[in-house]
PDB file of N, CA and C in Angstrom:
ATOM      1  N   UNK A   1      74.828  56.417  37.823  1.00  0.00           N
ATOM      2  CA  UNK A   1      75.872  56.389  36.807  1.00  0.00           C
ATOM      3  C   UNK A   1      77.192  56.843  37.423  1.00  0.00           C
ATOM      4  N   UNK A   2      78.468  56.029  37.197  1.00  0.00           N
ATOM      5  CA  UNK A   2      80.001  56.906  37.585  1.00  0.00           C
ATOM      6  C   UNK A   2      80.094  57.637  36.833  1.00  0.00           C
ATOM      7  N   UNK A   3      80.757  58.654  37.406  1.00  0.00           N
ATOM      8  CA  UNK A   3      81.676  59.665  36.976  1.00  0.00           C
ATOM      9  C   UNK A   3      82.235  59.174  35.439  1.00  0.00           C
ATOM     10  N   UNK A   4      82.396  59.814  34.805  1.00  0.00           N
ATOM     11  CA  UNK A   4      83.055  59.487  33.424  1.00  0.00           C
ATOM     12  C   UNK A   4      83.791  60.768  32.625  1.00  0.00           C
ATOM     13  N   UNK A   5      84.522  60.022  31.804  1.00  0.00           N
ATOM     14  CA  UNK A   5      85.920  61.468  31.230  1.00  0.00           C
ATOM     15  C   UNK A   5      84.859  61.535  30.313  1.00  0.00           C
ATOM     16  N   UNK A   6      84.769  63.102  29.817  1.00  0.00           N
ATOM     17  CA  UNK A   6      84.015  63.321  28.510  1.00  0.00           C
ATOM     18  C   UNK A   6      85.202  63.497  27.481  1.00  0.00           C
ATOM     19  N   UNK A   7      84.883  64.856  26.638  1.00  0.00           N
ATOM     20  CA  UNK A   7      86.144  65.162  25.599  1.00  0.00           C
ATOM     21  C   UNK A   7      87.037  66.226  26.234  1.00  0.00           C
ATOM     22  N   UNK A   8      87.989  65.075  25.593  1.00  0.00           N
ATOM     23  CA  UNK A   8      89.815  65.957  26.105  1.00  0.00           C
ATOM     24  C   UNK A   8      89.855  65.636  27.595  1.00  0.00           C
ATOM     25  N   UNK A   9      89.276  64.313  28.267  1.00  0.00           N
ATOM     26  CA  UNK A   9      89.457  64.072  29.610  1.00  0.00           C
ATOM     27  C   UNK A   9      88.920  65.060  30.363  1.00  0.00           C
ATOM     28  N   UNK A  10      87.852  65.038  30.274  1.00  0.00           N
ATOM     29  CA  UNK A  10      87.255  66.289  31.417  1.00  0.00           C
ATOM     30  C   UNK A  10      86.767  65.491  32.248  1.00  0.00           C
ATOM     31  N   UNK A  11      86.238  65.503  33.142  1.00  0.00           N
ATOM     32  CA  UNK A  11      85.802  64.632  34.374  1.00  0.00           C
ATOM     33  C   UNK A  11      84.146  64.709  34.676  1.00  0.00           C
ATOM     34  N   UNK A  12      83.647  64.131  34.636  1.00  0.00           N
ATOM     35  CA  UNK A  12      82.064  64.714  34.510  1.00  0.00           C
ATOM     36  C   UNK A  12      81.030  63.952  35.353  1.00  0.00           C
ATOM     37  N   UNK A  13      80.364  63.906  35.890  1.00  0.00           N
ATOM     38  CA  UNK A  13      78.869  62.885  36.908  1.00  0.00           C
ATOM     39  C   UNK A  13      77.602  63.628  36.257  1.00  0.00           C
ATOM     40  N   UNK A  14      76.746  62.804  36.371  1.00  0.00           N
ATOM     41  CA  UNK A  14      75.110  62.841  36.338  1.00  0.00           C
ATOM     42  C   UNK A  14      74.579  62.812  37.843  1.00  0.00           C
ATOM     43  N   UNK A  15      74.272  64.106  38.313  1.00  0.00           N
ATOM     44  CA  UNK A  15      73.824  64.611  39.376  1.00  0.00           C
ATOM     45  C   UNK A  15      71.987  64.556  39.441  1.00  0.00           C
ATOM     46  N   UNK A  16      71.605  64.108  40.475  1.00  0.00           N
ATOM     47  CA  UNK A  16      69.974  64.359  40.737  1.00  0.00           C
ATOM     48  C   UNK A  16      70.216  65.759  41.683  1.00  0.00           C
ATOM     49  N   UNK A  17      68.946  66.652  41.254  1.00  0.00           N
ATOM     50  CA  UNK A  17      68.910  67.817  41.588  1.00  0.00           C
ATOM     51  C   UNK A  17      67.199  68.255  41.890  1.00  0.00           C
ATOM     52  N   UNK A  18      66.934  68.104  43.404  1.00  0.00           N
ATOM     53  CA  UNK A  18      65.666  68.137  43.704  1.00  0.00           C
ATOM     54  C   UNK A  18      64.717  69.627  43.350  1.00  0.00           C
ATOM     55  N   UNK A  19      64.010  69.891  42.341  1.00  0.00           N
ATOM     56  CA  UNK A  19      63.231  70.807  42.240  1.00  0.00           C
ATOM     57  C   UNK A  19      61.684  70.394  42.930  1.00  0.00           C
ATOM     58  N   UNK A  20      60.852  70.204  41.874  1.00  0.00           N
ATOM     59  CA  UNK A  20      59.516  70.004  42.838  1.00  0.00           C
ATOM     60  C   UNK A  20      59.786  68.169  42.633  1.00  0.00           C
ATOM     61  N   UNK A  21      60.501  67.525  41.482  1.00  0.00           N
ATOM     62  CA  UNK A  21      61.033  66.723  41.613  1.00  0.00           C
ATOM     63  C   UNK A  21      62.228  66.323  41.244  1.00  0.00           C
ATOM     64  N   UNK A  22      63.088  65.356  41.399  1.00  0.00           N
ATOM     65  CA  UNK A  22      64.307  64.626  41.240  1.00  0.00           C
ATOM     66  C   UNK A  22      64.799  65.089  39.844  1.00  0.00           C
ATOM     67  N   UNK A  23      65.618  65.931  39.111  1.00  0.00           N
ATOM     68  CA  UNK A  23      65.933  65.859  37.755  1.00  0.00           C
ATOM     69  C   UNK A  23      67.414  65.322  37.406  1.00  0.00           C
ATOM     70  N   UNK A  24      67.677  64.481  36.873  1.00  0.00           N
ATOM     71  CA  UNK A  24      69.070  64.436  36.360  1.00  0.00           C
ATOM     72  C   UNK A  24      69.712  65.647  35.652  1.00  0.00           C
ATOM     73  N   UNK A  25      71.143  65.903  35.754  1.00  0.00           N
ATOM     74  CA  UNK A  25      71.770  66.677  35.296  1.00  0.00           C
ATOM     75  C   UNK A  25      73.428  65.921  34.871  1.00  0.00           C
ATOM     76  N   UNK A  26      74.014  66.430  33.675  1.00  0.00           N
ATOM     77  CA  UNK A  26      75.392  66.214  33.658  1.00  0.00           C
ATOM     78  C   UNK A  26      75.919  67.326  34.285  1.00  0.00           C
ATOM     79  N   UNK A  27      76.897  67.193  34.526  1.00  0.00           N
ATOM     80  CA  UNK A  27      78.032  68.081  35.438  1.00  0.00           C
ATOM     81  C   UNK A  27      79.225  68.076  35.168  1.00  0.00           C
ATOM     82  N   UNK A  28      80.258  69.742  34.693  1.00  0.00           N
ATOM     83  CA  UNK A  28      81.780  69.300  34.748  1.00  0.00           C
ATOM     84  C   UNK A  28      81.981  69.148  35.801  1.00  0.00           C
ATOM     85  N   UNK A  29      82.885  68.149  36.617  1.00  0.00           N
ATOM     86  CA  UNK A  29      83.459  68.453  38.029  1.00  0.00           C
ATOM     87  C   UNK A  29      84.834  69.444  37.854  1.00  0.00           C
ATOM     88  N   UNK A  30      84.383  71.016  38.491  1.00  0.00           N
ATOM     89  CA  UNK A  30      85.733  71.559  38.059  1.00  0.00           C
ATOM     90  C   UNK A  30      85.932  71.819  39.489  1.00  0.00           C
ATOM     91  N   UNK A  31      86.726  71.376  39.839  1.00  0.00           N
ATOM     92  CA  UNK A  31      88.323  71.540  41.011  1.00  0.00           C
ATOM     93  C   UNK A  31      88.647  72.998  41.533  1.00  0.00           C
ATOM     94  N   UNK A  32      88.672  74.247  40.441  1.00  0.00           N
ATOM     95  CA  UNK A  32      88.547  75.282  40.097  1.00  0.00           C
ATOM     96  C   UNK A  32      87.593  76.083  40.967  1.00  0.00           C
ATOM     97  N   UNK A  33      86.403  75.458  40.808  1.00  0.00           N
ATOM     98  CA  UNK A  33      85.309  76.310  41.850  1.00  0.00           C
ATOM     99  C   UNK A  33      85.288  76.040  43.128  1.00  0.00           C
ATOM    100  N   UNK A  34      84.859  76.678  44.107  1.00  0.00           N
ATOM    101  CA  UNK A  34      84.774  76.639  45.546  1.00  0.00           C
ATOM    102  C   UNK A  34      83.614  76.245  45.106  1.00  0.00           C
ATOM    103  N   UNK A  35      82.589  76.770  44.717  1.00  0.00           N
ATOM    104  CA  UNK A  35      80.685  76.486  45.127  1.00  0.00           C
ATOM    105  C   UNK A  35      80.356  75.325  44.773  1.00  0.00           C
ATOM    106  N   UNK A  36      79.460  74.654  45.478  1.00  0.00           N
ATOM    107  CA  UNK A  36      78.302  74.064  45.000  1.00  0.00           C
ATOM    108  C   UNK A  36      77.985  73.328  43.855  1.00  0.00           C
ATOM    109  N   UNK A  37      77.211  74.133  43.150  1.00  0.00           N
ATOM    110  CA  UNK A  37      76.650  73.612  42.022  1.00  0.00           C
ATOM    111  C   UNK A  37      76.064  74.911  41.178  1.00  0.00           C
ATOM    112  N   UNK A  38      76.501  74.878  39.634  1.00  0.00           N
ATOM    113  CA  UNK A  38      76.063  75.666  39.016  1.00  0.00           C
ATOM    114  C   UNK A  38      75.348  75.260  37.969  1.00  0.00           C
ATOM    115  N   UNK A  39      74.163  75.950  37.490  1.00  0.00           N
ATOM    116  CA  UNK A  39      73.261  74.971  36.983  1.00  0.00           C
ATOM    117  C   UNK A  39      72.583  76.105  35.619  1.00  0.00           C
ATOM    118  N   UNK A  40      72.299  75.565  34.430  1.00  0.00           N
ATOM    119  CA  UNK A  40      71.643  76.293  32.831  1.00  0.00           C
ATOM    120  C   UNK A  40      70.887  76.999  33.652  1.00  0.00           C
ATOM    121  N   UNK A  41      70.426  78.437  32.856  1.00  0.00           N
ATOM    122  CA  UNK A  41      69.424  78.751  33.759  1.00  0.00           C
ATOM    123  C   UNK A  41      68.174  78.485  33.075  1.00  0.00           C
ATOM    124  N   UNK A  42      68.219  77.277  31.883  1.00  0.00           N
ATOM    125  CA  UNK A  42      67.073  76.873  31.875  1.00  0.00           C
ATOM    126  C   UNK A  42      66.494  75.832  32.909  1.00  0.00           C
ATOM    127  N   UNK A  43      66.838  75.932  34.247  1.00  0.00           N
ATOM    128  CA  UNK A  43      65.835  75.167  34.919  1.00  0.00           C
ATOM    129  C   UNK A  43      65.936  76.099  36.030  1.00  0.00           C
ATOM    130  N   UNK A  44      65.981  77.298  35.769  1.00  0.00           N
ATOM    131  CA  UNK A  44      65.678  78.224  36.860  1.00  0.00           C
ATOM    132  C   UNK A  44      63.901  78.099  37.005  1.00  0.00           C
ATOM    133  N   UNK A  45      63.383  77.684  36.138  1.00  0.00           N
ATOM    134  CA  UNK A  45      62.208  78.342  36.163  1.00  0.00           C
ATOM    135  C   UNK A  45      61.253  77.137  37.168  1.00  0.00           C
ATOM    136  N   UNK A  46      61.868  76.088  37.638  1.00  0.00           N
ATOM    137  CA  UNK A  46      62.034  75.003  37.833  1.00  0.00           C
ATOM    138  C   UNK A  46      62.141  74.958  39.403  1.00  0.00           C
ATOM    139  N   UNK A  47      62.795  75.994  39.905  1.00  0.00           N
ATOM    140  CA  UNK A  47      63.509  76.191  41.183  1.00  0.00           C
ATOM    141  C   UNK A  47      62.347  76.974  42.173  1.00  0.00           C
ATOM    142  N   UNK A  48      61.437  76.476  42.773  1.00  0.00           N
ATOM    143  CA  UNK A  48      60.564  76.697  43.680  1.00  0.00           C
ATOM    144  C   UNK A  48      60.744  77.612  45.148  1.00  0.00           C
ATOM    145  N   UNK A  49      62.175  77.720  45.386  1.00  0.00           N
ATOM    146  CA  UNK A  49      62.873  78.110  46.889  1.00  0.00           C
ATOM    147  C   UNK A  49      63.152  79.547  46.255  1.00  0.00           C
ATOM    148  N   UNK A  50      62.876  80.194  47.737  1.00  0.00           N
ATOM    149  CA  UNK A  50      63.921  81.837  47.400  1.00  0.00           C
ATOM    150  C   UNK A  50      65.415  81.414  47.971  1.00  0.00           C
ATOM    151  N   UNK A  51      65.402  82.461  47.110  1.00  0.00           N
ATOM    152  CA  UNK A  51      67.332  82.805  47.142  1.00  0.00           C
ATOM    153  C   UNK A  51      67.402  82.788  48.453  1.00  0.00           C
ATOM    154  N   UNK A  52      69.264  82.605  49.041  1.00  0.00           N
ATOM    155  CA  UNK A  52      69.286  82.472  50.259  1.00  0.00           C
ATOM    156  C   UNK A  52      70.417  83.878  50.300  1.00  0.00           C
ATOM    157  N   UNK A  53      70.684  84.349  49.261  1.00  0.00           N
ATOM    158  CA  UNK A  53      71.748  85.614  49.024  1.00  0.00           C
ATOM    159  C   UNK A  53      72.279  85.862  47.955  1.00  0.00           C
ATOM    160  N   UNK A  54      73.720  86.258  48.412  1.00  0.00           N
ATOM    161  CA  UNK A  54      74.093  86.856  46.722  1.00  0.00           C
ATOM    162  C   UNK A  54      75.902  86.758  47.217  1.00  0.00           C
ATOM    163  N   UNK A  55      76.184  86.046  46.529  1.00  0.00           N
ATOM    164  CA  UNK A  55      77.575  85.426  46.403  1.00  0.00           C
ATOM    165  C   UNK A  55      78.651  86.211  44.957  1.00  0.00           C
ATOM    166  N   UNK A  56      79.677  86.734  45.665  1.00  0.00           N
ATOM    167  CA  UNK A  56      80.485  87.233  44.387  1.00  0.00           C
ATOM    168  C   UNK A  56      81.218  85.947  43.850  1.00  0.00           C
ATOM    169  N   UNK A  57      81.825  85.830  42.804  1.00  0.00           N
ATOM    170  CA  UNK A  57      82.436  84.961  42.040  1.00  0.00           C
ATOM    171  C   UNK A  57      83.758  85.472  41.574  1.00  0.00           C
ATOM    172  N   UNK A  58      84.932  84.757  41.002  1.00  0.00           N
ATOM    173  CA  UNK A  58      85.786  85.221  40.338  1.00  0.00           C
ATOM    174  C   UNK A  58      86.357  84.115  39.385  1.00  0.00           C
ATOM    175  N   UNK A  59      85.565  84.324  37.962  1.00  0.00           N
ATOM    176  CA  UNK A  59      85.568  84.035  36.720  1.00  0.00           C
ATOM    177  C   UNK A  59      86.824  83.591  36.446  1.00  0.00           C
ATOM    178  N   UNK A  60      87.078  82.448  35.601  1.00  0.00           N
ATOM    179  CA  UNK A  60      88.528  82.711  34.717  1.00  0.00           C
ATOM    180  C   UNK A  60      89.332  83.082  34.610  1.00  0.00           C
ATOM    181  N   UNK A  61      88.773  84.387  33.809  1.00  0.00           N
ATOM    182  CA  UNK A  61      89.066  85.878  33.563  1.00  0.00           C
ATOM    183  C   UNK A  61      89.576  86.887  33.996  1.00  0.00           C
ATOM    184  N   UNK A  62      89.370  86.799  35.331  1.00  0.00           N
ATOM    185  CA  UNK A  62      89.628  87.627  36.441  1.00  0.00           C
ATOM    186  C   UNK A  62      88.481  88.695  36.871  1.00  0.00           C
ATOM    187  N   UNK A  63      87.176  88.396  35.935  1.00  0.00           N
ATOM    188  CA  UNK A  63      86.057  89.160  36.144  1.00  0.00           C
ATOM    189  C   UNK A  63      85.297  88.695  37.592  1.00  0.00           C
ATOM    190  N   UNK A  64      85.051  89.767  38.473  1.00  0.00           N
ATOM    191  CA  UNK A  64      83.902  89.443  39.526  1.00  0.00           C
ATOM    192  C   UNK A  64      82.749  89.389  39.207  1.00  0.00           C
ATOM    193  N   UNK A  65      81.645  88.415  39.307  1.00  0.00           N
ATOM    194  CA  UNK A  65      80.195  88.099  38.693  1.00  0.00           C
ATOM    195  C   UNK A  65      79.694  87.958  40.082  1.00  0.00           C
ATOM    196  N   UNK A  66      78.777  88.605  40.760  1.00  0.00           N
ATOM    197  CA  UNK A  66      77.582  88.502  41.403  1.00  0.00           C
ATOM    198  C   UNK A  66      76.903  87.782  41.322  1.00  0.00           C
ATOM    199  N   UNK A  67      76.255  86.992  41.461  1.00  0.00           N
ATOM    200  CA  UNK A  67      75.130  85.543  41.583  1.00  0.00           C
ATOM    201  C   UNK A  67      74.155  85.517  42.631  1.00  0.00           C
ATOM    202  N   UNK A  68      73.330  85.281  42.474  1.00  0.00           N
ATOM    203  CA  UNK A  68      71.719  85.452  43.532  1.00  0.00           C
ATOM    204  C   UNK A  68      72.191  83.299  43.805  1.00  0.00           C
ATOM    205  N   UNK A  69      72.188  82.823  45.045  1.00  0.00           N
ATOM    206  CA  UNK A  69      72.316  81.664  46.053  1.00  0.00           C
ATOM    207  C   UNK A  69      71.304  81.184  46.593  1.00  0.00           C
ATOM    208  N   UNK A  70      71.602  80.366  45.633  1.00  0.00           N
ATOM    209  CA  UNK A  70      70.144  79.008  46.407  1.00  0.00           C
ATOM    210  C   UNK A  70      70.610  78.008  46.999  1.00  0.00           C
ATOM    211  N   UNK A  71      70.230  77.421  47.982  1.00  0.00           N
ATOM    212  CA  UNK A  71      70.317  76.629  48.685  1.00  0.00           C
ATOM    213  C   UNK A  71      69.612  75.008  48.142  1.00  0.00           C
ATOM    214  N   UNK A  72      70.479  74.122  47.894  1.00  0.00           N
ATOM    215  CA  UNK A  72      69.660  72.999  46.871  1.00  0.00           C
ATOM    216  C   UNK A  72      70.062  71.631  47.735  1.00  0.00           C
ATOM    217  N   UNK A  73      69.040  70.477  47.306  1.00  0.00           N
ATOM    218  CA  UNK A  73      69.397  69.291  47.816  1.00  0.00           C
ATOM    219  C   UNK A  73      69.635  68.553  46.585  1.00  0.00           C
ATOM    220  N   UNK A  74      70.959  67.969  46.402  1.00  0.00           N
ATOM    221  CA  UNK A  74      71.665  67.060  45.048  1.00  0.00           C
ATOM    222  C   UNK A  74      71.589  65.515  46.072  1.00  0.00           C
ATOM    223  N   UNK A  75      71.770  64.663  45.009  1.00  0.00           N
ATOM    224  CA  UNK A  75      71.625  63.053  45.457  1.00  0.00           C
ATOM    225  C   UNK A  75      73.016  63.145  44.073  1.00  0.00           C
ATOM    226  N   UNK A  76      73.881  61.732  44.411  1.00  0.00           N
ATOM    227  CA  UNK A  76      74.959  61.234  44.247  1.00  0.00           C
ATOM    228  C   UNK A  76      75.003  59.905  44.557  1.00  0.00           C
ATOM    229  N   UNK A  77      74.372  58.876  43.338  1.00  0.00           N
ATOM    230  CA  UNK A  77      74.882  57.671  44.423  1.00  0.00           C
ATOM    231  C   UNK A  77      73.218  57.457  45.312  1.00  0.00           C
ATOM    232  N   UNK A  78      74.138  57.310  46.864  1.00  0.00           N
ATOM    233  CA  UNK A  78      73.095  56.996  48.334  1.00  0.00           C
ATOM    234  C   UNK A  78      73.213  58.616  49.141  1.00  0.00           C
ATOM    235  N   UNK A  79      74.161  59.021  48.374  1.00  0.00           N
ATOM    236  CA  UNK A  79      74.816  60.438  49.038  1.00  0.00           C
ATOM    237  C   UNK A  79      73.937  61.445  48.703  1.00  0.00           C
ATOM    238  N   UNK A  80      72.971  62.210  49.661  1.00  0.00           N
ATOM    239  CA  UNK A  80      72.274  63.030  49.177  1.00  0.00           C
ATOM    240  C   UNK A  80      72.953  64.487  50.583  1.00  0.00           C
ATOM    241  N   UNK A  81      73.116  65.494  50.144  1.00  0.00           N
ATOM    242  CA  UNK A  81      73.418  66.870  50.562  1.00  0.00           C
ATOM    243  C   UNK A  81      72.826  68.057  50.417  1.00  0.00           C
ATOM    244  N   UNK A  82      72.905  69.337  50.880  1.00  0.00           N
ATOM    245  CA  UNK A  82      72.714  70.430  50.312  1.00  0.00           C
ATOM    246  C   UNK A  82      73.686  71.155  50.088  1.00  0.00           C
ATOM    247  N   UNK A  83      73.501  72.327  49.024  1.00  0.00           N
ATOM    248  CA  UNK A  83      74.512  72.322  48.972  1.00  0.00           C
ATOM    249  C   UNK A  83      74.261  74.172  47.795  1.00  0.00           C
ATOM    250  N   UNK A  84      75.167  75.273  47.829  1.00  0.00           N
ATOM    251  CA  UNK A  84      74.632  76.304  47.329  1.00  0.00           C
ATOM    252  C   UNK A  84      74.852  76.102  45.564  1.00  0.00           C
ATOM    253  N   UNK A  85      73.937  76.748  44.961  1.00  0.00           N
ATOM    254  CA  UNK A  85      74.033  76.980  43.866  1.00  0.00           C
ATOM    255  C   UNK A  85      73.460  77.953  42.964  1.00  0.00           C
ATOM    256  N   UNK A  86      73.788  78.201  42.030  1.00  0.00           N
ATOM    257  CA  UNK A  86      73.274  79.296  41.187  1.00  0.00           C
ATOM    258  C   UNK A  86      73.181  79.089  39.877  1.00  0.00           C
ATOM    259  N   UNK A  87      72.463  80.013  38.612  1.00  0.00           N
ATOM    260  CA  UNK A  87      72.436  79.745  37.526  1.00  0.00           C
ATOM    261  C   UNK A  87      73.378  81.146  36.729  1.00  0.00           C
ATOM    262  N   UNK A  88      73.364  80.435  35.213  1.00  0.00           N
ATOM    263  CA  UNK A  88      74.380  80.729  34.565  1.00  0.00           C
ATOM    264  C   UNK A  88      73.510  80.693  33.047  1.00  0.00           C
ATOM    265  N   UNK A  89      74.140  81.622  32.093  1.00  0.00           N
ATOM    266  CA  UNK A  89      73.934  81.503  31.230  1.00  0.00           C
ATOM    267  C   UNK A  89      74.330  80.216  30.171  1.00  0.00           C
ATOM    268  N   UNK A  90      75.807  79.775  30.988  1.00  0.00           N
ATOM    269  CA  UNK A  90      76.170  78.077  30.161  1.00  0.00           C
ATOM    270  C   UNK A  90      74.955  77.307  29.749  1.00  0.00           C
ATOM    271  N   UNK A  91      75.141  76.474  28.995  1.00  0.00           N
ATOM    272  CA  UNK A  91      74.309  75.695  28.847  1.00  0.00           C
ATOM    273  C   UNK A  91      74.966  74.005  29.611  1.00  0.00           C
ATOM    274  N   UNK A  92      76.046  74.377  30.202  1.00  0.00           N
ATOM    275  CA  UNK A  92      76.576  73.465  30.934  1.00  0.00           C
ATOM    276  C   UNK A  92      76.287  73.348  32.819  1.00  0.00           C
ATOM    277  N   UNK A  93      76.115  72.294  33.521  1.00  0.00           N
ATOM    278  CA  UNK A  93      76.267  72.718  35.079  1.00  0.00           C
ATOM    279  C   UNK A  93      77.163  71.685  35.229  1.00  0.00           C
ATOM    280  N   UNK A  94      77.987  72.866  36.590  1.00  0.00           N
ATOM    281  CA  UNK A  94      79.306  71.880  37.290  1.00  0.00           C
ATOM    282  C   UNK A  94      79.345  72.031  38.449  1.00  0.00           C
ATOM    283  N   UNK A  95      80.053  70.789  39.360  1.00  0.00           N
ATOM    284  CA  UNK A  95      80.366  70.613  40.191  1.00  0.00           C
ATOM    285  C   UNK A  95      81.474  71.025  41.237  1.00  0.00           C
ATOM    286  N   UNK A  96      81.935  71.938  41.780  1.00  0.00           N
ATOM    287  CA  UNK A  96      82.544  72.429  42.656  1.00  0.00           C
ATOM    288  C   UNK A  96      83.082  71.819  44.496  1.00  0.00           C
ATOM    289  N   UNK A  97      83.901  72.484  44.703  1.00  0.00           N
ATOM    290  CA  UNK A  97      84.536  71.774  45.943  1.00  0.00           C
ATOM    291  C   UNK A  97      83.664  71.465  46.780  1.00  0.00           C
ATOM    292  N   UNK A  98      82.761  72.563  47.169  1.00  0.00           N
ATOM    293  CA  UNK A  98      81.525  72.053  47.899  1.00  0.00           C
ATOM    294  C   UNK A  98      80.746  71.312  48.189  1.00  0.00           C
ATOM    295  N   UNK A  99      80.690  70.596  46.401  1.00  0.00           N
ATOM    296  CA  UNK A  99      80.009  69.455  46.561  1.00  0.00           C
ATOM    297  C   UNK A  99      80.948  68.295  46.876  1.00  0.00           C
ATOM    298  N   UNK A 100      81.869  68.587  46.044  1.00  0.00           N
ATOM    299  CA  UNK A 100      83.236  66.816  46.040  1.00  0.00           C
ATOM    300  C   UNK A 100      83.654  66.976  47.850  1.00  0.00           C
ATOM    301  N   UNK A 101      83.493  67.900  48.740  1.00  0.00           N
ATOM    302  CA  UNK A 101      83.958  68.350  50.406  1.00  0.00           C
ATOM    303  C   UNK A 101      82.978  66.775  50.828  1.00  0.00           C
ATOM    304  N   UNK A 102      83.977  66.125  51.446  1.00  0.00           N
ATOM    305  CA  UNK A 102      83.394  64.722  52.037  1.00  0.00           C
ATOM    306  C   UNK A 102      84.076  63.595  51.319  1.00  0.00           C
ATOM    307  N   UNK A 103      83.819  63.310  49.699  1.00  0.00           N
ATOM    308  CA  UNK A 103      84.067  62.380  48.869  1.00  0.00           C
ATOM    309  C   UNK A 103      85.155  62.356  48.648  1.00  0.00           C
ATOM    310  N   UNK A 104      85.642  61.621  48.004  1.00  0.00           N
ATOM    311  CA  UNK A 104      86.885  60.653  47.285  1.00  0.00           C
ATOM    312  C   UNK A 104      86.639  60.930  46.163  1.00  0.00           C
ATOM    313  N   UNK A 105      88.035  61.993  45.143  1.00  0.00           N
ATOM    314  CA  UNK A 105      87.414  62.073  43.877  1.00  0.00           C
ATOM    315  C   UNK A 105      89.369  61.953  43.802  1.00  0.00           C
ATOM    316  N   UNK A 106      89.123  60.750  42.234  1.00  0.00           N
ATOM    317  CA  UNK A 106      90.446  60.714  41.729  1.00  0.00           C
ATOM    318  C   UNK A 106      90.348  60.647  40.288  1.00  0.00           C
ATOM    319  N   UNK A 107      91.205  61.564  39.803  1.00  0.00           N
ATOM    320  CA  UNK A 107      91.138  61.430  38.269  1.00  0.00           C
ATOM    321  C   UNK A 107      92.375  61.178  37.949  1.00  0.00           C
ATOM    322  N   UNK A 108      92.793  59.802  37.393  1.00  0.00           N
ATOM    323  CA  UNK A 108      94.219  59.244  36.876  1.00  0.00           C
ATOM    324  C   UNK A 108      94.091  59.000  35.282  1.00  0.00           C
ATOM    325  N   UNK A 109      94.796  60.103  34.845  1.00  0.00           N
ATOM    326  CA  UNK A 109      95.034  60.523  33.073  1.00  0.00           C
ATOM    327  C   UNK A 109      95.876  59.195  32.842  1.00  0.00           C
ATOM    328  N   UNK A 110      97.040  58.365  33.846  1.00  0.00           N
ATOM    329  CA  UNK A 110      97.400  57.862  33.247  1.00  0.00           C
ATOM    330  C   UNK A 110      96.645  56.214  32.863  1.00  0.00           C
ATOM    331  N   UNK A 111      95.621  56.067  33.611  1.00  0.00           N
ATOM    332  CA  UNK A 111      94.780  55.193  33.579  1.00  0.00           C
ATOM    333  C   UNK A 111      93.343  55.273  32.406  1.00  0.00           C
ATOM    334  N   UNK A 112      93.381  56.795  32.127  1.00  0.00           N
ATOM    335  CA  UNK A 112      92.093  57.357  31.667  1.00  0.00           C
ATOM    336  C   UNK A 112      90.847  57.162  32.704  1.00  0.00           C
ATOM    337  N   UNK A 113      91.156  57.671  33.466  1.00  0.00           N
ATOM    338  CA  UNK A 113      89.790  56.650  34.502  1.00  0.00           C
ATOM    339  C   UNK A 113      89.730  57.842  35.779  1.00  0.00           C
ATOM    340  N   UNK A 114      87.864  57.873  35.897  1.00  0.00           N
ATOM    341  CA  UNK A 114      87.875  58.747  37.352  1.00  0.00           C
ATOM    342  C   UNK A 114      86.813  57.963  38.168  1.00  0.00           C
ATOM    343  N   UNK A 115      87.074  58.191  39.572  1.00  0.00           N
ATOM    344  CA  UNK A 115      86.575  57.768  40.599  1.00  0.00           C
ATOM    345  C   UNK A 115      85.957  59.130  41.764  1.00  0.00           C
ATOM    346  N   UNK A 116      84.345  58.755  42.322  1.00  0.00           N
ATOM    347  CA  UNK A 116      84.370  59.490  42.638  1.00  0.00           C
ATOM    348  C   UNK A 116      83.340  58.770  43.720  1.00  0.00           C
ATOM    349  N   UNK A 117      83.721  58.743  44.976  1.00  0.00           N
ATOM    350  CA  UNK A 117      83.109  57.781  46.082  1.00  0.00           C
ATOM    351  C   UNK A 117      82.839  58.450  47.761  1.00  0.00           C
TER     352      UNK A 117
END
């Protein structure tokens, strides 16, 4: 599936995310994050690998959040990577620089339209 604007133009992909198998996921792509991939932590339970560490964060907010780092393999496309990630209480997971690092990502508001290759 492409990339597609959700509501209020947010930018979003359906990510495969290898646990013991392949799961689809939606994703915000936020620009915003350095990491990886952040993921509900309802599919923590899902996640077979130990942690690879513990990564600080800096929220929004300006709050520092601690996070336990997993090391994950996402598919995109033919494009498959690894790439770090962690869980969250959201019930949302997004996409970060880490992952878009390589690709072609364009989001033109004045077109309504995103590309992400």
């Amino acid at each position: 599936m492409n990339p597609y604007l959700g509501l209020r133009n947010s930018p979003r992909l359906r990510l495969d995310v290898s646990f013991s198998a392949w799961i689809a996921i939606d994703c915000l792509i936020d620009t915003g994050f350095s990491g990886g991939l952040v993921l509900p932590e309802s599919y923590k339970s899902q996640m077979k690998q130990e942690p690879i560490g513990y990564q600080e964060y800096e929220l929004a907010d300006g709050t520092i959040v601690l996070f336990t780092v997993y090391n994950v393999q996402v598919r995109y496309g033919k494009t498959i990577k690894r790439v770090s990630a962690f869980f969250t209480k959201s019930s949302e997971g997004l996409v970060g620089i880490e992952f878009l690092t390589g690709l072609k990502f364009v989001l033109d508001l004045r077109k309504i339209s995103v590309v992400l290759e």
